[in-house]
Protein backbone atom coordinates (compact mmCIF):
# COMPACT_ATOMS: atom_id res chain seq x y z
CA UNK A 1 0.00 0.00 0.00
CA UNK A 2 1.57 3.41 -1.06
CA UNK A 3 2.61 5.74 1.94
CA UNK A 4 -0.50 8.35 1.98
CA UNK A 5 2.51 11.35 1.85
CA UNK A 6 4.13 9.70 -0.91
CA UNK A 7 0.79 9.87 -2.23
CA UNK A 8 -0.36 13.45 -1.63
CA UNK A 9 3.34 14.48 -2.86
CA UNK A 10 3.32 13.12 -6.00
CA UNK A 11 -0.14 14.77 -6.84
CA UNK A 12 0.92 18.18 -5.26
CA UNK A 13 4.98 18.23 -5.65
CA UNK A 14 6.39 18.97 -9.10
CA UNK A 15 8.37 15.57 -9.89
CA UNK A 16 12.03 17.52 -10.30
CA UNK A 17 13.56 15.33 -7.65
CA UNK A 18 13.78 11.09 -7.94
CA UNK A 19 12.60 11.08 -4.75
CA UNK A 20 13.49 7.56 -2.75
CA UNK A 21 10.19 5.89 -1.15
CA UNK A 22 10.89 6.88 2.29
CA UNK A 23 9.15 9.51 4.19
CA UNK A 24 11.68 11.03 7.28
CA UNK A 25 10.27 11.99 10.67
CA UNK A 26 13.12 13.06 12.66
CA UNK A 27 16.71 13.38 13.20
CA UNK A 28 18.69 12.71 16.20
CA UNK A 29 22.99 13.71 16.07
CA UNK A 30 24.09 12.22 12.89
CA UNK A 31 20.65 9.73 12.81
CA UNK A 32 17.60 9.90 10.87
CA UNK A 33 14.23 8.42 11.79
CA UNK A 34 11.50 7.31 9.00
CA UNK A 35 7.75 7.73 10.00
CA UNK A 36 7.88 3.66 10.32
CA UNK A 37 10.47 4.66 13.44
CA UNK A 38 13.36 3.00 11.12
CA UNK A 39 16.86 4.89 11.73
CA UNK A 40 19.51 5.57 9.32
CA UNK A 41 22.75 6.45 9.85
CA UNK A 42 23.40 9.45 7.16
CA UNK A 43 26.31 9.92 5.18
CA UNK A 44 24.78 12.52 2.98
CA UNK A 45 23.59 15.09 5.80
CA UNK A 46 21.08 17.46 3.25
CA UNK A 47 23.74 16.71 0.45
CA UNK A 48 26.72 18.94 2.65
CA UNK A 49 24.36 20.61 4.20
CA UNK A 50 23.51 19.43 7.83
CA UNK A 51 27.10 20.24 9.24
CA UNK A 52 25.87 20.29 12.95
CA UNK A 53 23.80 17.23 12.34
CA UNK A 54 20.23 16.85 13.73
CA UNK A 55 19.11 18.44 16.93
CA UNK A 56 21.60 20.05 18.20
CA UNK A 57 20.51 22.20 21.30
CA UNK A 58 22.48 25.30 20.78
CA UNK A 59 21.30 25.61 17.10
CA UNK A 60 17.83 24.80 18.16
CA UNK A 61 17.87 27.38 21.14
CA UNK A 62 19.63 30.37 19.04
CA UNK A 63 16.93 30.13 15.97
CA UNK A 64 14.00 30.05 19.08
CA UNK A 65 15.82 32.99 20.77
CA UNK A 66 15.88 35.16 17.25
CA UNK A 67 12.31 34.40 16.62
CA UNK A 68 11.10 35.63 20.48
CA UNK A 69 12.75 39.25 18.86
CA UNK A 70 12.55 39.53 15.28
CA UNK A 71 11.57 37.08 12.33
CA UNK A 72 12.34 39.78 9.62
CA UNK A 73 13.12 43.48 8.50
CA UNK A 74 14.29 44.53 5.24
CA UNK A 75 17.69 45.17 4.03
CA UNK A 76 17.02 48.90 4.34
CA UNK A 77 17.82 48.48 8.04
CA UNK A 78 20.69 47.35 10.38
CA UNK A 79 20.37 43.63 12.06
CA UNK A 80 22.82 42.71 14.47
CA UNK A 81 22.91 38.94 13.25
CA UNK A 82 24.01 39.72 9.90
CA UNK A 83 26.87 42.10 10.83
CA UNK A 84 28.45 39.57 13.46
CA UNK A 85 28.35 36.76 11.26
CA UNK A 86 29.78 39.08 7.92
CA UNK A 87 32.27 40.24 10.70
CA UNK A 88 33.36 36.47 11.76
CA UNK A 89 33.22 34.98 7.74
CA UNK A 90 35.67 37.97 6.78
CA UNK A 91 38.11 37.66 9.69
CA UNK A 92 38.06 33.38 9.34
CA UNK A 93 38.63 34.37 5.43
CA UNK A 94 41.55 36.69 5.21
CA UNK A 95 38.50 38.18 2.82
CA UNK A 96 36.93 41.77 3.67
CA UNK A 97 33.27 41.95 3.01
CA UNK A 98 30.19 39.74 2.77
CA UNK A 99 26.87 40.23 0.27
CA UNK A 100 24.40 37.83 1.57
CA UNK A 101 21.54 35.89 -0.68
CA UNK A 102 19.68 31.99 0.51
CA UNK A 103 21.25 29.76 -1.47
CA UNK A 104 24.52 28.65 -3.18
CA UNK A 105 22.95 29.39 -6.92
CA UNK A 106 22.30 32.88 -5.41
CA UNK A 107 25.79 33.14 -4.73
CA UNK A 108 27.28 32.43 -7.72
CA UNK A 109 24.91 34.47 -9.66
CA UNK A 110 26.12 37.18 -7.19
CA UNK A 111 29.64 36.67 -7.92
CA UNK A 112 28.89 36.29 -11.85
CA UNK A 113 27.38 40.09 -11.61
CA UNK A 114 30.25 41.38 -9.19
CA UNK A 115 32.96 40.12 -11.60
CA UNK A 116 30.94 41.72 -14.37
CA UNK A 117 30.69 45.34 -12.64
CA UNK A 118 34.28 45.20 -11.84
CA UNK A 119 35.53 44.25 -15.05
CA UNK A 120 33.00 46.27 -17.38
CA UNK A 121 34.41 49.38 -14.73
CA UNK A 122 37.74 48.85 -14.73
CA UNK A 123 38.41 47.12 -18.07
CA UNK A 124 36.20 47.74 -21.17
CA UNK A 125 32.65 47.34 -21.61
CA UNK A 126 33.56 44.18 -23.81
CA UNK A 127 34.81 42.25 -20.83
CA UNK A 128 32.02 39.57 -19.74
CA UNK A 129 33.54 36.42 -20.55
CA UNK A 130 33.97 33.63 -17.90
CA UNK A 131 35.85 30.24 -18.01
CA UNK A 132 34.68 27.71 -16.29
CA UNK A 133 35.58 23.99 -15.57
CA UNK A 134 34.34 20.91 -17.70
CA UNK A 135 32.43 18.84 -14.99
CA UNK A 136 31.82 21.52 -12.93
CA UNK A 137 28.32 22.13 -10.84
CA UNK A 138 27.18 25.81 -9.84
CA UNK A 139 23.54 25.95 -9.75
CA UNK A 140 20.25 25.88 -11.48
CA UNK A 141 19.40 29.22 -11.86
CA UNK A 142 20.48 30.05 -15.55
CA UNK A 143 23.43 32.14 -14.86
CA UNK A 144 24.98 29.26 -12.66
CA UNK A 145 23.62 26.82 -14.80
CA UNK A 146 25.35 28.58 -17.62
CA UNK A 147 28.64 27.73 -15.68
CA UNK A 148 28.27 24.34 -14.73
CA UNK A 149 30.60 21.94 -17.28
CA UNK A 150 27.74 18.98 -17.94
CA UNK A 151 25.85 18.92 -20.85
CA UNK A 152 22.88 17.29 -19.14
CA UNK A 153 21.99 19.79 -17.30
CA UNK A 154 21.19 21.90 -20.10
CA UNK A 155 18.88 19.98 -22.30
CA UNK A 156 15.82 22.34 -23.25
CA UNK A 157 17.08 25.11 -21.74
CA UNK A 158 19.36 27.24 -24.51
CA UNK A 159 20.29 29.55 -25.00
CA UNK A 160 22.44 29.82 -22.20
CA UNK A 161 23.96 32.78 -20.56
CA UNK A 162 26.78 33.79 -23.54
CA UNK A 163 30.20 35.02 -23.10
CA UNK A 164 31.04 31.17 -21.29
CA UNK A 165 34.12 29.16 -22.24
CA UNK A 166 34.94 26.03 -20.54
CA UNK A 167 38.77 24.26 -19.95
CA UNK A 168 39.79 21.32 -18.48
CA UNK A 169 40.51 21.27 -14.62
CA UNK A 170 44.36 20.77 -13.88
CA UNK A 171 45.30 21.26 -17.40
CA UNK A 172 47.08 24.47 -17.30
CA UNK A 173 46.88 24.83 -21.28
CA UNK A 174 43.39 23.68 -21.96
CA UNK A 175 42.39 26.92 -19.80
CA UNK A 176 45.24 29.05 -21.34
CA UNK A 177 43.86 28.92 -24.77
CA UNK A 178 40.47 30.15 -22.93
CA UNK A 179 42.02 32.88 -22.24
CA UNK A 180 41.46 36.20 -23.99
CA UNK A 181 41.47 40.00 -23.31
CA UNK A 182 37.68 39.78 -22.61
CA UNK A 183 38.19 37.53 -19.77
CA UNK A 184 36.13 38.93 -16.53
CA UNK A 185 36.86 36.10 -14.38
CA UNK A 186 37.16 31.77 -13.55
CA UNK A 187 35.51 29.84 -11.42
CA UNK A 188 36.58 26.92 -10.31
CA UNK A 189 35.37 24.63 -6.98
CA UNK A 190 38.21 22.75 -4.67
CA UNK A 191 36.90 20.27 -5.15
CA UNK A 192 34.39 19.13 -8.16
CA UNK A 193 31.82 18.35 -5.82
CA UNK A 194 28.50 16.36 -8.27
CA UNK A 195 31.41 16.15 -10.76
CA UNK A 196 32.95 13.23 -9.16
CA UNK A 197 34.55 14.42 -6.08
CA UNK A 198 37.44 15.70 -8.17
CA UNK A 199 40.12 17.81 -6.40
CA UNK A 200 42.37 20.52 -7.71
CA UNK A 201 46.16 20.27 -8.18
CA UNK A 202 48.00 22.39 -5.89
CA UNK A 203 50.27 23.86 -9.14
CA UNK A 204 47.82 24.16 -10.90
CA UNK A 205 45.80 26.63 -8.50
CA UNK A 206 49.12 28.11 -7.60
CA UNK A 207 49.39 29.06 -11.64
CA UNK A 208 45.89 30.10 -12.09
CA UNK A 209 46.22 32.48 -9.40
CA UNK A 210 49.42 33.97 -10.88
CA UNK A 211 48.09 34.66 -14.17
CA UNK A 212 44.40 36.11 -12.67
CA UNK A 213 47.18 38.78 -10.91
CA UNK A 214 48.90 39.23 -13.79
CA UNK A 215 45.77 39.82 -15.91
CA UNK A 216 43.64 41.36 -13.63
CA UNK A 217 41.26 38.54 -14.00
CA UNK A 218 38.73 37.52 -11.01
CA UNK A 219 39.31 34.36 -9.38
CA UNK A 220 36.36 32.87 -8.04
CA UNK A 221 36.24 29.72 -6.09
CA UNK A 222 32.92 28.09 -5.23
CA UNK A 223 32.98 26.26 -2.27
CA UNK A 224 29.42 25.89 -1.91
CA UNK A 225 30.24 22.04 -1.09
CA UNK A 226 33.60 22.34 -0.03
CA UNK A 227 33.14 25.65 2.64
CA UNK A 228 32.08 25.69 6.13
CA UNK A 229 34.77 23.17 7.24
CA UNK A 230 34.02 20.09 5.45
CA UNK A 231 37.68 20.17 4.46
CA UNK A 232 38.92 20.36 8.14
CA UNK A 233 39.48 24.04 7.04
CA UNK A 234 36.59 27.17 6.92
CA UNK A 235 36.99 27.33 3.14
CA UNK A 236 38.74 24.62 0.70
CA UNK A 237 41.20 27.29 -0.44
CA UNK A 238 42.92 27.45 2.84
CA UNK A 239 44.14 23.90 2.64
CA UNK A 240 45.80 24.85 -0.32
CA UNK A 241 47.21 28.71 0.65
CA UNK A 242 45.53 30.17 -2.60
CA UNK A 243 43.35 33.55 -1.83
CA UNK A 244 40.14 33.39 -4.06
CA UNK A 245 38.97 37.48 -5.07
CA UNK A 246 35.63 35.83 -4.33
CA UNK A 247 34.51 33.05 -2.47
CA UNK A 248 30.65 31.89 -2.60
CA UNK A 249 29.56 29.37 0.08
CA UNK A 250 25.87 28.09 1.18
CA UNK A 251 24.61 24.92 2.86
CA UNK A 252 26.56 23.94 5.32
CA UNK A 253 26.35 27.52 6.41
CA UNK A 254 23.30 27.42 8.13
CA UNK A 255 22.78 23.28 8.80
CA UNK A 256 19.46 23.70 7.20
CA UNK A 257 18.32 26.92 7.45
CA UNK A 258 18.32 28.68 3.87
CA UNK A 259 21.34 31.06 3.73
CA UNK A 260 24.23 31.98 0.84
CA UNK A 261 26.64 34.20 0.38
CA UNK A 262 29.86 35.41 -1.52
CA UNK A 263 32.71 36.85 0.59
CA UNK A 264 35.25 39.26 -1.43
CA UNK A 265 38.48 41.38 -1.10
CA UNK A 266 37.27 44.78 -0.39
CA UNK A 267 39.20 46.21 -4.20
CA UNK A 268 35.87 44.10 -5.83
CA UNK A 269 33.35 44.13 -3.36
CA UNK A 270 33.42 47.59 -3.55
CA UNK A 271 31.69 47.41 -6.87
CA UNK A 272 28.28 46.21 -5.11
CA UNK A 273 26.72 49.81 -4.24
CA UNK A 274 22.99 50.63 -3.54
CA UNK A 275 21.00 49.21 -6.59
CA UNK A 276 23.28 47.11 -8.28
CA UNK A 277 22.55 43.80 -6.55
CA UNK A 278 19.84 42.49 -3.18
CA UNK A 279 18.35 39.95 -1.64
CA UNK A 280 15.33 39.92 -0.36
CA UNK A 281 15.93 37.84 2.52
CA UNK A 282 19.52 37.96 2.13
CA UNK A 283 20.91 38.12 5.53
CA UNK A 284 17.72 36.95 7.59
CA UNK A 285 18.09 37.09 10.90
CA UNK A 286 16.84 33.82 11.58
CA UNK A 287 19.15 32.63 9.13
CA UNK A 288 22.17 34.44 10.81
CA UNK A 289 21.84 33.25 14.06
CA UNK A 290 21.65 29.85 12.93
CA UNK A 291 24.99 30.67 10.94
CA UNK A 292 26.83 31.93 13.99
CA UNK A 293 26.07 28.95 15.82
CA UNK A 294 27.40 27.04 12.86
CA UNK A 295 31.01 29.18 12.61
CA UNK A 296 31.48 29.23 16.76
CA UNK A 297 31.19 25.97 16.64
CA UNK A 298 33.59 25.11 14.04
CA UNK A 299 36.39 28.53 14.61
CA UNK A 300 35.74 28.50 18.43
CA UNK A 301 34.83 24.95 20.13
CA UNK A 302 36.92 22.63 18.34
CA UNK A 303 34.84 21.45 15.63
CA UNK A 304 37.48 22.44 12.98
CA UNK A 305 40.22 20.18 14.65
CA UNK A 306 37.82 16.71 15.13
CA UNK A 307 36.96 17.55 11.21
CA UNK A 308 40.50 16.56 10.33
CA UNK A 309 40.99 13.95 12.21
CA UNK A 310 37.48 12.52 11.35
CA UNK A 311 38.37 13.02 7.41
CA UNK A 312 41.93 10.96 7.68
CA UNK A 313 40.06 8.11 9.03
CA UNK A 314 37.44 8.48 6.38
CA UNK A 315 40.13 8.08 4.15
CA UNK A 316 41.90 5.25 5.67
CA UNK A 317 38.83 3.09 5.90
CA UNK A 318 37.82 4.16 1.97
CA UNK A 319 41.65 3.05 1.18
CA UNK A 320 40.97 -0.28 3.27
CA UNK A 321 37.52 -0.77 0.69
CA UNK A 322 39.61 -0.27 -2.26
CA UNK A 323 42.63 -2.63 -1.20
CA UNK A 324 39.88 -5.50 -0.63
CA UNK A 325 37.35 -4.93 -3.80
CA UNK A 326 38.98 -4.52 -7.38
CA UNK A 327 35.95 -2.91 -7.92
CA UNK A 328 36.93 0.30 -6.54
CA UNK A 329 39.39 2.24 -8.75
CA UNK A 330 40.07 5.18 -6.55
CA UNK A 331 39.62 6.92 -3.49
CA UNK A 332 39.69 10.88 -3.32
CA UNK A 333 38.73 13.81 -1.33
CA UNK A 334 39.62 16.21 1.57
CA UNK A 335 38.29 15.88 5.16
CA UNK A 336 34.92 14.97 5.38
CA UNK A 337 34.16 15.16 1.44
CA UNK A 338 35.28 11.89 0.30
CA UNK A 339 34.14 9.46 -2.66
CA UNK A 340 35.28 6.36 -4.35
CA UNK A 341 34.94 5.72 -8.14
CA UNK A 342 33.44 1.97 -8.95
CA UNK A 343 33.71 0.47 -12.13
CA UNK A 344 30.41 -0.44 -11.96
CA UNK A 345 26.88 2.25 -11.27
CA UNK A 346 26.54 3.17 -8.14
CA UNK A 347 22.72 3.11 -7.70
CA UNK A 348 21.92 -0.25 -7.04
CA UNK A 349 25.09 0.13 -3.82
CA UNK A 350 22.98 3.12 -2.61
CA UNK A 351 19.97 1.23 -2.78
CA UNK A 352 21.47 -1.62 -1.02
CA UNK A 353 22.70 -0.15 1.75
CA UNK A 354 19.68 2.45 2.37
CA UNK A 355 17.74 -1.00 2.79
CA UNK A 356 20.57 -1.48 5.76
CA UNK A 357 20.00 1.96 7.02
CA UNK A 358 23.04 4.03 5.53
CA UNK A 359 22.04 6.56 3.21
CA UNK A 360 24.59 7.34 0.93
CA UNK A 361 24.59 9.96 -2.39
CA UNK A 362 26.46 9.40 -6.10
CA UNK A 363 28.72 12.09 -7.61
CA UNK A 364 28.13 11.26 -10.79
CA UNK A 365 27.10 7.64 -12.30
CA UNK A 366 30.29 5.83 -11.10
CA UNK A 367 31.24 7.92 -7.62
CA UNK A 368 29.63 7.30 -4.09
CA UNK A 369 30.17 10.67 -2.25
CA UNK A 370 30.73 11.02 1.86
CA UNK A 371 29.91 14.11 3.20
CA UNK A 372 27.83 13.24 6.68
CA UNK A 373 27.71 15.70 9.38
CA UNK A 374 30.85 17.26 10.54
CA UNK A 375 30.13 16.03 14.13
CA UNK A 376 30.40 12.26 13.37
CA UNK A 377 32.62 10.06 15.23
CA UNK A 378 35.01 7.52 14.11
CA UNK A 379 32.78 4.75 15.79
CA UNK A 380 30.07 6.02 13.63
CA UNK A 381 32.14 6.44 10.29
CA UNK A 382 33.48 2.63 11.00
CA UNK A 383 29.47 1.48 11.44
CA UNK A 384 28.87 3.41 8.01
CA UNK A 385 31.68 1.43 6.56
CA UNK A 386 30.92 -1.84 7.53
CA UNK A 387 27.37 -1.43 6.17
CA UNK A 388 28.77 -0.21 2.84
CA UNK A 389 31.20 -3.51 3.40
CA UNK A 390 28.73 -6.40 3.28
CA UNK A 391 27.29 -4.43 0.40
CA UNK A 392 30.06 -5.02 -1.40
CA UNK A 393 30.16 -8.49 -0.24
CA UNK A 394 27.03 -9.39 -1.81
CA UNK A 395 27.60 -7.97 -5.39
C-alpha cells in the first residue's frame, strides 16, 4: 500500500527530484528516523548541508531565541545577526566583506554580476567572458547553470547565458587557450563536488592564481560544497594557501536553514553599491543566528580540529575498501568530502545499503560521495563502513 505522503506528494509536488520511497520523521545527532520509526545512519547530511547534524541544542535554542525578537526586517535596516556573522566569515577568510543571498545558486549568480561590474568598470565594456571547468556544478538558476561543465543539465534550456568558455581542470593549457582580453573572471570549486569528487592540483591553483594577478582577471572559487569546514578548514582554499577574489559558500552555512553568500576582497566588493545587486531575505536574521552557531562551533569549540581527524580516518577506511574490492578504482577527497569511483553504477550500492539503514549519495554515475555531518565520530564512520562492506560483499 503506497505511503498516503508519498501519495499526496506526488499529486501536489512537481516531480524535479527522484525522490526515494521513504518519508523522514526526525533526526537525532548524525541519525535519521522514517515515520515507520526505522533509523539511518546518514552519510549525505542534506547533500553537505547538515554540518551540525540533527538536533543540536544550541542551534535549536539560538533560531528560538531570534524568533522571540525579530523574524524579519528589510535590508534597508541594520540587524545585528548579519553584521556579526559578515564580521566572523571575513576575519576566518583573510577576505573583507560579505553580500548575503539563501542559497549557493544565489551566490554564484552574485559573484557572476560582481565580476561583471568590476571588469566592465575597470576594463572595457567588452569584458564579460567567464571560463569555467568541464564537470563543474554551480547551480540551477540560468546564470549558474550557464557555468556548470555537464551537458545534461542543459537539455531544453538554450540559450544559455553567452560570453562562457569552458577548460579542463588541472590542465594548465586547456584553460590558457580560454584565455582572452575579454576575460572577466574563472571559477573553479576545490573540489568538483557532483562532478565526481574531483580535487584541484596544488600547481595548478598556484598558476591560475598567478596569471588572474597578472591579468587582472577575477578568481572565483565556489565552495558551496567544499566551505564551512568540510575540508577540516573554513573554506577549501585554505588547505591549499591560494586567496580566491571571491569566495561563494551556502549549505553547510546554516545546517538547514536557507542562507548563501559570496565573501570578497574589499578592491571588488566595492563594486556592489545601492541598486546594483539584493536579496530579499539575504541576511535573515533567523538565518544568521543559525549561521553563527554554525562558525562558533567550528572557529571557536573545536569542531574544525575533530573535522580533520574525522576526514583521515574516512580516508583510511575508503583506502581499506579499495585494497579489498577490485571494484573500486580510486579513493579521493579532503576531510569529510570523500568518494570512491566503482567500475560499476553506483545506484543499485545506494539502494542496497539504504535498505541497511546508511544513506549514501552518487557524484556522478560511477562515484559514491561522503559528506555526513561534521560532528560524526570515528565509531560512527566505522558502522557506516561496515554497512557499505557487506554491500560489497554481496555484489
Amino acid at each position: 500500500m503506497e505511503n498516503d505522503t508519498i501519495k499526496k506528494g506526488n499529486q501536489y509536488i512537481m516531480n524535479s527530484y527522484a525522490r526515494f520511497p521513504i518519508v523522514f520523521d526526525r533526526g537525532e545527532k548524525v541519525y535519521l528516523y522514517d515515520d515507520k520509526g526505522k533509523k539511518y545512519l546518514d552519510f549525505v547530511a542534506g547533500i553537505a548541508v547538515n554540518c551540525l547534524g540533527y538536533a543540536n541544542q544550541e542551534f535549536i535554542d539560538a533560531i528560538n531565541e531570534q524568533l522571540k525578537k525579530l523574524n524579519h526586517v528589510s535590508n534597508l535596516y541594520w540587524i545585528e545577526p548579519a553584521v556579526e556573522v559578515a564580521e566572523k566569515l571575513a576575519k576566518y577568510s583573510g577576505l573583507d566583506q560579505v553580500f548575503y543571498c539563501n542559497s549557493g545558486a544565489e551566490a554564484v549568480e552574485a559573484a557572476i554580476k560582481l565580476s561583471r561590474i568590476y571588469s566592465q568598470k575597470n576594463k572595457s565594456e567588452e569584458c564579460y567572458e567567464i571560463i569555467s571547468m568541464n564537470q563543474s556544478f554551480h547551480g540551477r538558476t540560468m546564470g549558474a547553470l550557464s557555468l556548470t561543465g555537464q551537458e545534461k543539465y542543459h537539455n531544453n534550456l538554450k540559450p544559455l547565458l553567452s560570453g562562457v568558455n569552458r577548460a579542463q581542470i588541472n590542465d594548465l593549457s586547456s584553460l590558457q587557450a580560454q584565455i582572452t582580453e575579454n576575460t572577466s573572471a574563472i571559477i573553479i570549486e576545490p573540489i568538483q563536488g557532483e562532478g565526481g569528487i574531483n580535487p584541484v592540483d596544488q600547481e595548478y591553483l598556484e598558476e591560475v592564481r598567478k596569471i588572474c594577478d597578472k591579468k587582472d582577471i577575477v578568481l572565483i572559487f565556489d565552495e558551496v560544497q567544499t566551505g564551512i569546514g568540510r575540508t577540516g578548514e573554513l573554506f577549501g582554499f585554505q588547505k591549499y594557501g591560494v586567496v580566491p577574489d571571491i569566495v561563494t559558500c551556502a549549505k553547510g552555512l546554516g545546517n538547514g536553514i536557507p542562507i548563501g553568500a559570496i565573501v570578497a576582497k574589499k578592491k571588488f566588493s566595492v563594486e556592489f553599491t545601492p541598486g546594483t545587486h539584493a536579496s530579499t531575505f539575504g541576511g535573515n536574521g533567523i538565518a544568521c543566528s543559525a549561521a553563527k552557531v554554525v562558525l562558533d562551533q567550528l572557529m571557536e569549540k573545536g569542531l574544525l580540529q575533530s573535522i580533520k581527524k574525522r576526514g583521515e580516518h574516512l580516508a583510511n577506511k575508503l583506502s581499506e575498501l579499495k585494497d579489498k574490492f577490485n571494484i573500486i578504482k580510486d579513493v579521493r577527497g579532503i576531510g569529510l568530502i570523500q568518494g570512491i569511483e566503482l567500475t560499476i553504477p553506483v545506484s543499485d550500492i545506494v539502494g542496497a545499503c539504504m535498505e541497511k539503514g546508511l544513506l549514501l549519495v552518487p557524484s556522478g554515475a560511477n562515484v559514491i560521495r561522503f559528506v555526513p555531518p561534521l560532528i560524526i565520530t570515528d565509531e560512527q564512520i566505522d558502522e557506516g563502513i561496515s554497512i557499505l562492506e557487506s554491500v560489497l560483499e554481496e555484489i
